[in-house]
Structure formats: C-alpha cells, structure tokens
Protein backbone atom coordinates (compact mmCIF):
# COMPACT_ATOMS: atom_id res chain seq x y z
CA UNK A 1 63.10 174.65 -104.39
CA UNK A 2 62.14 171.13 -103.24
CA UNK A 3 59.10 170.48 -101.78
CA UNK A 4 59.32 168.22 -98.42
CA UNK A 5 56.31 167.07 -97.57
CA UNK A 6 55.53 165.71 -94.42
CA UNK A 7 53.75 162.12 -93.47
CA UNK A 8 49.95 162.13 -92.97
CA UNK A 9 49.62 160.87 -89.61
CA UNK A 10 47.77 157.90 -88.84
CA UNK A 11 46.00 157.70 -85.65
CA UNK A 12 45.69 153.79 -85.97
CA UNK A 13 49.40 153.28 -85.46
CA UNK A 14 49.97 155.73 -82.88
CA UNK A 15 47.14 154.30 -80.72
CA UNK A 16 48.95 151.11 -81.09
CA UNK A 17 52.24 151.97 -80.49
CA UNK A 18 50.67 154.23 -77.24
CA UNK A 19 47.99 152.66 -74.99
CA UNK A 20 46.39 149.67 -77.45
CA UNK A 21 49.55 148.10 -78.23
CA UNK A 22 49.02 144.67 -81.38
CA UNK A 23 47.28 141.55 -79.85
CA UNK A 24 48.31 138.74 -81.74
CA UNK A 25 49.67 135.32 -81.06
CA UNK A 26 52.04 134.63 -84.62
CA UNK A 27 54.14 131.71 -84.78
CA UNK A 28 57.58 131.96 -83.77
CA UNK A 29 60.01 133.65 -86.61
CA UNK A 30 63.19 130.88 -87.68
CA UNK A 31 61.75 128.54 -84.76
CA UNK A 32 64.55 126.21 -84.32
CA UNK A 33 65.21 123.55 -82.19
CA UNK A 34 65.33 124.19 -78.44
CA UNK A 35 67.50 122.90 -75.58
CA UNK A 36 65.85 124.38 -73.19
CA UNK A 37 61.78 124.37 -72.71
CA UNK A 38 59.57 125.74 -69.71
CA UNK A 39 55.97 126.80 -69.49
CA UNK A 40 54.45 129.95 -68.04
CA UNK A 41 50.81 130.77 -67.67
CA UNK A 42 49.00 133.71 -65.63
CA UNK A 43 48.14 133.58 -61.88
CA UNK A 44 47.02 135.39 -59.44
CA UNK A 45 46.93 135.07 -55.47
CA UNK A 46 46.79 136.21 -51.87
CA UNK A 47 50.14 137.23 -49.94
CA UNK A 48 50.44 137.78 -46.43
CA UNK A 49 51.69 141.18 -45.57
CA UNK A 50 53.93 141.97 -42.25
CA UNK A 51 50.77 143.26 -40.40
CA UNK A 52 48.51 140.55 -41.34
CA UNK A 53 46.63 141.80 -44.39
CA UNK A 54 46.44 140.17 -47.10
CA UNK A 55 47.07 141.37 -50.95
CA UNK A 56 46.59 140.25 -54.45
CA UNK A 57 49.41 139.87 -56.70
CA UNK A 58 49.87 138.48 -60.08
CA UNK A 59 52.75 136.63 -61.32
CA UNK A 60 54.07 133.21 -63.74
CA UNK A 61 52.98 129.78 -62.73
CA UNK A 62 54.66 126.69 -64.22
CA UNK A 63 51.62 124.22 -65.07
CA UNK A 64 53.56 121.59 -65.45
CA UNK A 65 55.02 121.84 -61.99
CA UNK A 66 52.63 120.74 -58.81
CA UNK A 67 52.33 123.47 -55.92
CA UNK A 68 53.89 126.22 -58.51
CA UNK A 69 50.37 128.04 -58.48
CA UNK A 70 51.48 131.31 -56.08
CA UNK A 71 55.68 131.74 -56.48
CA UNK A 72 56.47 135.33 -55.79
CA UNK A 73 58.63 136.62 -57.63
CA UNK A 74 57.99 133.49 -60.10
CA UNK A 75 60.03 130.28 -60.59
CA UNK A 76 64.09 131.06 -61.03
CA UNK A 77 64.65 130.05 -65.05
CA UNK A 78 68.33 128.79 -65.25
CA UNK A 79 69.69 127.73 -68.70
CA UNK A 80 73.74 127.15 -69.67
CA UNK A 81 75.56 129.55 -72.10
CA UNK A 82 75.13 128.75 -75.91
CA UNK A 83 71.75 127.12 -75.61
CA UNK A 84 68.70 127.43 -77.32
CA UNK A 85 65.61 128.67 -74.76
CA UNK A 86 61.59 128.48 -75.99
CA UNK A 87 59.46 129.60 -73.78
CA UNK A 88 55.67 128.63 -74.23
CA UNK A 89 53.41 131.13 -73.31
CA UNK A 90 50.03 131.14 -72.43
CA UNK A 91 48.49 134.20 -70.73
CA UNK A 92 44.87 133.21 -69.38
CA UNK A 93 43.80 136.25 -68.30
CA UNK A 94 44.06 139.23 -70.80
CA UNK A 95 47.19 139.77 -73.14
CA UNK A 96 50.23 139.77 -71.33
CA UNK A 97 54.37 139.48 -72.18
CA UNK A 98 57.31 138.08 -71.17
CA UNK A 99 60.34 140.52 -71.56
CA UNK A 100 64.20 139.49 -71.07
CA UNK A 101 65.53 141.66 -69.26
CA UNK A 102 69.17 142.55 -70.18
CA UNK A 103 68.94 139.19 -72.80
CA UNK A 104 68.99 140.57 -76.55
CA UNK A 105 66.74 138.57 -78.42
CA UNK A 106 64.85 139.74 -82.00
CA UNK A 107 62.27 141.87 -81.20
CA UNK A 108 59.84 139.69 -82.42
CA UNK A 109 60.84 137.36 -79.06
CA UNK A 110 62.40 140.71 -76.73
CA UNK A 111 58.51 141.09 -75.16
CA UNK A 112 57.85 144.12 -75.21
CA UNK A 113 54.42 145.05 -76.53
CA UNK A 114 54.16 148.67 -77.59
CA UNK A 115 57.26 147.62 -80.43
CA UNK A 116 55.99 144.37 -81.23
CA UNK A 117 52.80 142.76 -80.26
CA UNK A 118 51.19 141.14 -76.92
CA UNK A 119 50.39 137.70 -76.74
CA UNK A 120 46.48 137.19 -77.13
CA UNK A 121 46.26 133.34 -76.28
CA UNK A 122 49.57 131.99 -76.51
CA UNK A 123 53.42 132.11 -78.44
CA UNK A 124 56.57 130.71 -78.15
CA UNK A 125 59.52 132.71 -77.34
CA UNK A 126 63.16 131.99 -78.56
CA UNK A 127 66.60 132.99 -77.85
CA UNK A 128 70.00 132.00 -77.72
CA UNK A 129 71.76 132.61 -74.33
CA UNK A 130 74.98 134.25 -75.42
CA UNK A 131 76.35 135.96 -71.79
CA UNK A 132 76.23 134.13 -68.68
CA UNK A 133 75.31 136.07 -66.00
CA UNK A 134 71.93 137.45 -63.26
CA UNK A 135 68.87 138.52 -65.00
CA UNK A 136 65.36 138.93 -64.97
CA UNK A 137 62.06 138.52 -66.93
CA UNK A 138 58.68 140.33 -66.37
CA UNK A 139 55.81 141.63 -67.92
CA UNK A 140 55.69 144.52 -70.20
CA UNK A 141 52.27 145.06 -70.50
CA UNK A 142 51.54 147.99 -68.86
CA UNK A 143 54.81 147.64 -67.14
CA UNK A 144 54.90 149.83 -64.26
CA UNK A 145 51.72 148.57 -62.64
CA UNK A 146 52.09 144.83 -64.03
CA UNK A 147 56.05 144.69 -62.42
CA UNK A 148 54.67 146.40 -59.19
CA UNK A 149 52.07 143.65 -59.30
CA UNK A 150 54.32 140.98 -59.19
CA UNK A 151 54.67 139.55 -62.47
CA UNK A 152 58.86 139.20 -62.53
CA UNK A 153 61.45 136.58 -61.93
CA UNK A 154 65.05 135.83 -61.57
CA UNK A 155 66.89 134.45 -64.94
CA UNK A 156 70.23 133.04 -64.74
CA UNK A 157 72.56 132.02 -67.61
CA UNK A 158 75.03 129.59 -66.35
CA UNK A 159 78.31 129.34 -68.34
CA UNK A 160 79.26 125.65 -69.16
CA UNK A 161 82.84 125.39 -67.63
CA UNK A 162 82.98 123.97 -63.98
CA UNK A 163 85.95 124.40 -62.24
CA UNK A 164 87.60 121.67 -60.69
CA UNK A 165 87.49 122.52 -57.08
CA UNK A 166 85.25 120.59 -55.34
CA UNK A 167 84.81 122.82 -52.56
CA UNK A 168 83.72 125.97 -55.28
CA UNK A 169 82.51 123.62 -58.19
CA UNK A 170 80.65 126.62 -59.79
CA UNK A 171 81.68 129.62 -61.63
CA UNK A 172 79.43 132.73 -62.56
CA UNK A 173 81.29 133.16 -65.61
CA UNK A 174 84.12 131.13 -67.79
CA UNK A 175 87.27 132.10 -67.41
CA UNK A 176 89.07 133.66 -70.29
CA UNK A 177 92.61 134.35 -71.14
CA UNK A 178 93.75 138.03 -69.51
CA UNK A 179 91.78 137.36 -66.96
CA UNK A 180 94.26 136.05 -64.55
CA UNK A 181 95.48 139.85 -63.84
CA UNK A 182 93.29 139.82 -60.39
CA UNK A 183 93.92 136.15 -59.60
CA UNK A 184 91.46 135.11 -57.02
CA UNK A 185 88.17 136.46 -58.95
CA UNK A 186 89.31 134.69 -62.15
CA UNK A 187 85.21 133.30 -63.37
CA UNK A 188 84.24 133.92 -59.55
CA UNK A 189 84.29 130.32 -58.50
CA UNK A 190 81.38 129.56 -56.00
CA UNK A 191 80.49 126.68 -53.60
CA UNK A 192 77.17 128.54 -52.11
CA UNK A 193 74.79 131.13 -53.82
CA UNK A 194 72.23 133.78 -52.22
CA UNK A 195 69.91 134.99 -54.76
CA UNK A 196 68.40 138.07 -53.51
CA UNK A 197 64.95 139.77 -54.44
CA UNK A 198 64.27 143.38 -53.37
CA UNK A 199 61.13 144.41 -53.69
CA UNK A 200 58.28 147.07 -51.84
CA UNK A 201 54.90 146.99 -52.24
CA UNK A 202 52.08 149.93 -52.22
CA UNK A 203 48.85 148.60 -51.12
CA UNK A 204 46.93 150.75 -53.14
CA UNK A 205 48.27 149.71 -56.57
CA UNK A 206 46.72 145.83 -55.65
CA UNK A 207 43.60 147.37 -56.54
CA UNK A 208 43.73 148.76 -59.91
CA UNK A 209 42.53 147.03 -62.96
CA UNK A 210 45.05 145.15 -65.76
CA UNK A 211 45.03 148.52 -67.79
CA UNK A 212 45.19 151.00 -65.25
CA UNK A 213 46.60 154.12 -66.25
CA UNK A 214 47.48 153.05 -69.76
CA UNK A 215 45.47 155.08 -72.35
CA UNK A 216 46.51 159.06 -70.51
CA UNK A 217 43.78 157.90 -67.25
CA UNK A 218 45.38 159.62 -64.38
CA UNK A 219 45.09 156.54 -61.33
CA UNK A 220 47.85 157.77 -59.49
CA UNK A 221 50.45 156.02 -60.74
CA UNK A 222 52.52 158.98 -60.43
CA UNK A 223 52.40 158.26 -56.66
CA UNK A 224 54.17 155.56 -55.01
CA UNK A 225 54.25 155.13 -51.40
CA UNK A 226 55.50 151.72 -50.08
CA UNK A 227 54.36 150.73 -46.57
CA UNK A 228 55.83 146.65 -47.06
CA UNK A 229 59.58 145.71 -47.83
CA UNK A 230 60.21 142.23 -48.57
CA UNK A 231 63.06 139.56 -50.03
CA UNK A 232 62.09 137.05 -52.20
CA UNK A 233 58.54 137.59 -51.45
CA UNK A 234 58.97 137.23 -47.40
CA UNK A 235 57.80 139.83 -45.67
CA UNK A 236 60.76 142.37 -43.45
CA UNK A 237 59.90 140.59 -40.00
CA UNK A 238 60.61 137.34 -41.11
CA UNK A 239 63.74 137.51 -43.52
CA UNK A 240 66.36 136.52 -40.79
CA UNK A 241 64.78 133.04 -40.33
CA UNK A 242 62.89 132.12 -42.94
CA UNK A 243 64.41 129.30 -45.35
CA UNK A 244 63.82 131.41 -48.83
CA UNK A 245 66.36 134.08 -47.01
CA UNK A 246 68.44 132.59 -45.56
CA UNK A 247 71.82 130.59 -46.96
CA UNK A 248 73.44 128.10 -44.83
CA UNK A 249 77.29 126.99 -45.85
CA UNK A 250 80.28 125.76 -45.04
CA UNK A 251 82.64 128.48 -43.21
CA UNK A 252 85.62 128.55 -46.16
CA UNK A 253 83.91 128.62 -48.79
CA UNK A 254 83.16 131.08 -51.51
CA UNK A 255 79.74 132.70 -51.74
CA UNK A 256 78.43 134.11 -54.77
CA UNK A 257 75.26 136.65 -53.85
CA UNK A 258 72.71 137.56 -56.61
CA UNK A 259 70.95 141.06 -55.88
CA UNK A 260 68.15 142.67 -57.71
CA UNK A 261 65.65 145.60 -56.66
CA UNK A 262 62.59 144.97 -57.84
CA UNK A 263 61.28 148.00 -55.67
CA UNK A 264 60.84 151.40 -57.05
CA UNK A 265 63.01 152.66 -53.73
CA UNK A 266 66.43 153.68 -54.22
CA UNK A 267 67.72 150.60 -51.98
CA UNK A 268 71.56 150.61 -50.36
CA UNK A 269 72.87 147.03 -49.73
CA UNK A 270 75.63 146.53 -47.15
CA UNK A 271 77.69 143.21 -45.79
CA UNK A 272 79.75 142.63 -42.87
CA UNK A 273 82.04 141.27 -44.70
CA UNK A 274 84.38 142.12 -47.43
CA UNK A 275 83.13 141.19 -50.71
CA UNK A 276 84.07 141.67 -54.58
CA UNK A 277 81.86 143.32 -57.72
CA UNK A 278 81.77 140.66 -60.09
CA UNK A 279 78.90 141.42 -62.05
CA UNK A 280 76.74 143.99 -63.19
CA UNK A 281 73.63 143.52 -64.60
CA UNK A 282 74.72 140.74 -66.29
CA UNK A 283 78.15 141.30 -67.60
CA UNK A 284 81.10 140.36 -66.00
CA UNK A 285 83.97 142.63 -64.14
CA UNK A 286 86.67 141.02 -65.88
CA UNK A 287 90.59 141.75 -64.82
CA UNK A 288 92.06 141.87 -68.34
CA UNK A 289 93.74 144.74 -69.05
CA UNK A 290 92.23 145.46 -72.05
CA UNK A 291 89.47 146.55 -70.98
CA UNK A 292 90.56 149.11 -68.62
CA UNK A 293 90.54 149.54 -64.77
CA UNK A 294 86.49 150.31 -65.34
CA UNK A 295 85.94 146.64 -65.72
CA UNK A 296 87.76 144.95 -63.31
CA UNK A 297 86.27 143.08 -60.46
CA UNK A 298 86.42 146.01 -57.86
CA UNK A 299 86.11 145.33 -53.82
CA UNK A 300 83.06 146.45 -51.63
CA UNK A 301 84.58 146.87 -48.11
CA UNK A 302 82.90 145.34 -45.35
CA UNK A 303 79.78 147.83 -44.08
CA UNK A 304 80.34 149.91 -47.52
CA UNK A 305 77.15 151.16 -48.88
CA UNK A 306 76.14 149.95 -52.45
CA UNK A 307 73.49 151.25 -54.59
CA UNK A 308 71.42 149.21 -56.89
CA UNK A 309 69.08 150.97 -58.87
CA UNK A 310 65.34 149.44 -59.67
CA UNK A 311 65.64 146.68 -61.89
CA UNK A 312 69.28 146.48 -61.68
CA UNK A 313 71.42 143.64 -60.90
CA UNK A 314 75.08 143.25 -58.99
CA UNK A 315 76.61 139.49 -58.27
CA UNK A 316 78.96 140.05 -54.91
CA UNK A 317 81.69 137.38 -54.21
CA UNK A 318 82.71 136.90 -50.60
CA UNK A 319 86.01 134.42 -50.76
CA UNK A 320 86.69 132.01 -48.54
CA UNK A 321 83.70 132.77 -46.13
CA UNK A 322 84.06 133.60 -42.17
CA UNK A 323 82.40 131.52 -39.65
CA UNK A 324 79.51 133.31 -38.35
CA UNK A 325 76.17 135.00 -39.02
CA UNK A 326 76.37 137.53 -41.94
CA UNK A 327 73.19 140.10 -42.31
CA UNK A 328 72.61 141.33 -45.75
CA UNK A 329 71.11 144.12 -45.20
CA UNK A 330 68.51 146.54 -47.90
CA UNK A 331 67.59 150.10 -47.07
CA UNK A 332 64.75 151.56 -48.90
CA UNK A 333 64.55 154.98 -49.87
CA UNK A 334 62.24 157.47 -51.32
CA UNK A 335 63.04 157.43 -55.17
CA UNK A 336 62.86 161.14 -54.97
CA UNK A 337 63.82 162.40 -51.48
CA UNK A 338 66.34 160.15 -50.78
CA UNK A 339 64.68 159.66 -47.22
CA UNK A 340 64.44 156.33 -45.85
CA UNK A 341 61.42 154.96 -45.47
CA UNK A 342 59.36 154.11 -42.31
CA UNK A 343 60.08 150.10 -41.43
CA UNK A 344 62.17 150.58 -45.11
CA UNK A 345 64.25 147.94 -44.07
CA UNK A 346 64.75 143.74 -45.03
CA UNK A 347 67.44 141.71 -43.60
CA UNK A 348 68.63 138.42 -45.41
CA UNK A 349 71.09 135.90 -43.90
CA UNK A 350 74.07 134.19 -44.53
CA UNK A 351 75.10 131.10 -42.00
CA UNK A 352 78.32 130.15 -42.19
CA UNK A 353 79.03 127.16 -40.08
C-alpha cells in the first residue's frame, strides 16, 4: 500500500500569506519600455462631512502634479488600448499596493499583497492595456479598511479609434465587425461623459490604525454603519450643484455615464431618461450575434432601477440627449437588510442645454 504523506506545515508561510503578507520592493520582472508613466505616493487629509465634521482619509497623490495633495477618490488614470502603463510607486507611510482592478496583469504587477508582496519603499508596476473599458485601482493592503479609507480611483482604458462625428468624437469601445446588429450602440459613440463615484463612509472606521483588524484582532470590522453618502468625494447636500457632479452638454448629444460603488451599500441607480447597458465592469455589451442575446447592449428604461454591486462598474449611454435637467440618482442600502439607509441618498446632475 502506498504511503501518502502529508506536508509539514510551515507557520512562516502561512503567516505571510495571512496577516504579515512579503515586504519587498524587487525590480520590475521583463520591464519594458512604457508609453504611459504616472506617479503615486501616500497621503492623507481632512474631508468635510455633510454636517460639518471633519474626517481623515487616505488616498494617491500625484507629486509631480501641484494642488494633487487631497483628491478623493484619487486622480482618474486614462491610458489608450495596446499601450504599455508603469506606474512608479512610492508608499511613504507603511507598505501599501496598488491593485488593477478588473486589468489582468502578472501577479508580480496585479497588487495584491497576500499572493505576491507589498511594496516597502517603492516599485514599478507594468501592464499592457488589452480591453478598453471603466475600471478602478486601490489598495490591497488590508483591503477592506484601506478601500473604506479612501485609497481608490477611477481607471479608464480608452480604445484608439475615434469616430468621425464631430458632435460624438469619442467611443467607449472600437467597433468591430458583427457589431452593427443593434445599430445605434455600435462602440457607444460619446460627445459628453459623467464619471460617477459612489461611495459611504462610517465615521468610526477613520479611526483605526493601518493594520486594523488584520492578524484575527476583532475591531469591528464586521460592522458597518454608514451615516455619509457622497459622489466623487462631495458630500449628498451638495451633489446637484457642485462642478465635480455635475455634467453640462449640448441637448443632442450622446452621453456616456461611468458608475462605480465604492460603498459597501447595495446602491440602486435610476435616470429619467432612457438609457443603454454598454458596459459592464469593463467589457463591452457587444450586438454580434455570436455571442448571444446575454451580451448585447440591453436598454434601462427611464426611472428603471439598476443595481451595481460594491466595486462594480456599468457605462450607461443616453443617445441623442433631451434638453433639460437629468438627476442621477444613488440609493444606499443596508448590504444585509436591504433597508435604505437614513439620508442614504446622492443626487448627480446632468445639464443638457
């Protein structure tokens, strides 16, 4: 009979998979040449909250750029299909990481600690950026608390064909043979983009320390109870007016809207206006046939209710836009209950003149 015998385990390497994930700061594996280049250090600041307070949050600054010290959620990253992204990263206060979310990079560059390391003092991610479409990047060192804290941002991939039309000169992805079935949402030509942040904030998880909760130390994370809703960082009573909310266009034009919920609230989007699923999380809704009716662009009547689940992503593409105010408006809800919560609500703006 043969004898199996079974691994001796080795507490060193599940203690760093589990709460004391590798700090290191290696040079970057097959480091080519880039295309694109940004910056991103550590920061952390003061943000005014709808009843006055104030609370800190972390988050990515940009040292190269003047005044970029306190962006919540951090700096947009935009880069066009096909091109070659490094990211230098220098955390200055503890080890930190930059994941990309929904991008598929080697793990070595994907940012999450617990599988590969955490950058110490500083390391240079690369990837290729194969799918245009809405993402995001955050930290994924103790993720829950760091995300909650702030430390995200919106990444967009940009495919490299412009369409011709001067009034939509934009298009969220390239058109592709087959995909003519649907005709108008053929690579969702825009002339006007919204780009939407959800989030909710608990003021008692501003207090906790960088590894809160990490090693089996029960602080409550378990317990979320949001008392402030926001977009794009502005707080609920201020999200009809304020310039970071609000999109002003041209009645006639298309507008492509960029959503993600970067709350941990079940949160239920509705527009006054017809509009079509383009994009999920992303990957195009293509029409071709092919593919089947699941992939096709698919229309969200006017005042329908949509779902987006935390830390998911939906582009919405209103055609030829009305003339007239247009509320985009997010419903938070308890992740469990399902009950709304109290002031759980954040209205953006769409002006179309």
């Amino acid at each position: 009979m043969t004898t199996i015998s079974r691994p001796i385990f080795d507490p060193l390497e599940f203690d760093t998979f589990g709460c004391h994930p590798f700090e290191n700061d290696p040079a970057t594996p097959d480091r080519t040449t880039r295309q694109v280049f940004v910056r991103r250090q550590v920061a952390d600041w003061n943000v005014d909250m709808k009843d006055g307070s104030q609370l800190q949050f972390w988050g990515f600054k940009d040292p190269d750029v003047s005044g970029s010290d306190s962006p919540w959620p951090s700096k947009i990253i935009r880069v066009k299909q096909g091109q070659i992204f490094h990211c230098e990263f220098k955390p200055t206060k503890g080890a930190h990481t930059i994941h990309w979310h929904g991008i598929e990079p080697t793990p070595m560059n994907d940012g999450v600690g617990h599988t590969s390391f955490e950058v110490k003092s500083s390391y240079t991610y690369q990837w290729c950026a194969h799918q245009a479409g809405t993402y995001l990047y955050h930290c994924h060192k103790n993720t829950v608390l760091h995300f909650e804290m702030g430390m995200y941002g919106v990444l967009i991939v940009d495919p490299l064909t412009k369409p011709a039309d001067t009034k939509n000169p934009n298009y969220l992805y390239d058109p592709v043979p087959g995909d003519e079935a649907t005709g108008i949402t053929v690579g969702a030509p825009y002339g006007a983009e919204s780009i939407l942040v959800f989030d909710d904030v608990d003021p008692r998880w501003h207090k906790l320390d960088h590894n809160a909760g990490m090693c089996g130390d029960d602080v409550g994370l378990d317990k979320f109870n949001p008392t402030y809703f926001l977009i794009n960082g502005v707080h609920n009573g201020i999200t009809q007016t304020d310039k970071r909310t609000v999109t002003t266009t041209q009645a006639g034009k298309n507008v492509l809207v960029r959503l993600a919920n970067a709350s941990y609230s079940r949160l239920y989007i509705t527009l006054p206006v017809d509009a079509w699923i383009v994009e999920v999380d992303g990957r195009p809704l293509r029409a071709n046939r092919a593919k089947g009716a699941f992939a096709a662009p698919r229309k969200l009547a006017a005042n329908t209710r949509l779902e987006v689940a935390v830390a998911q992503r939906y582009s919405l593409w209103i055609p030829n836009i009305p003339r007239g105010d247009h509320r985009i408006t997010g419903n938070f809800h308890h992740w469990i209950t399902n009950k709304k919560h109290f002031d759980g609500t954040a209205v953006a703006k769409i002006i179309a003149t």
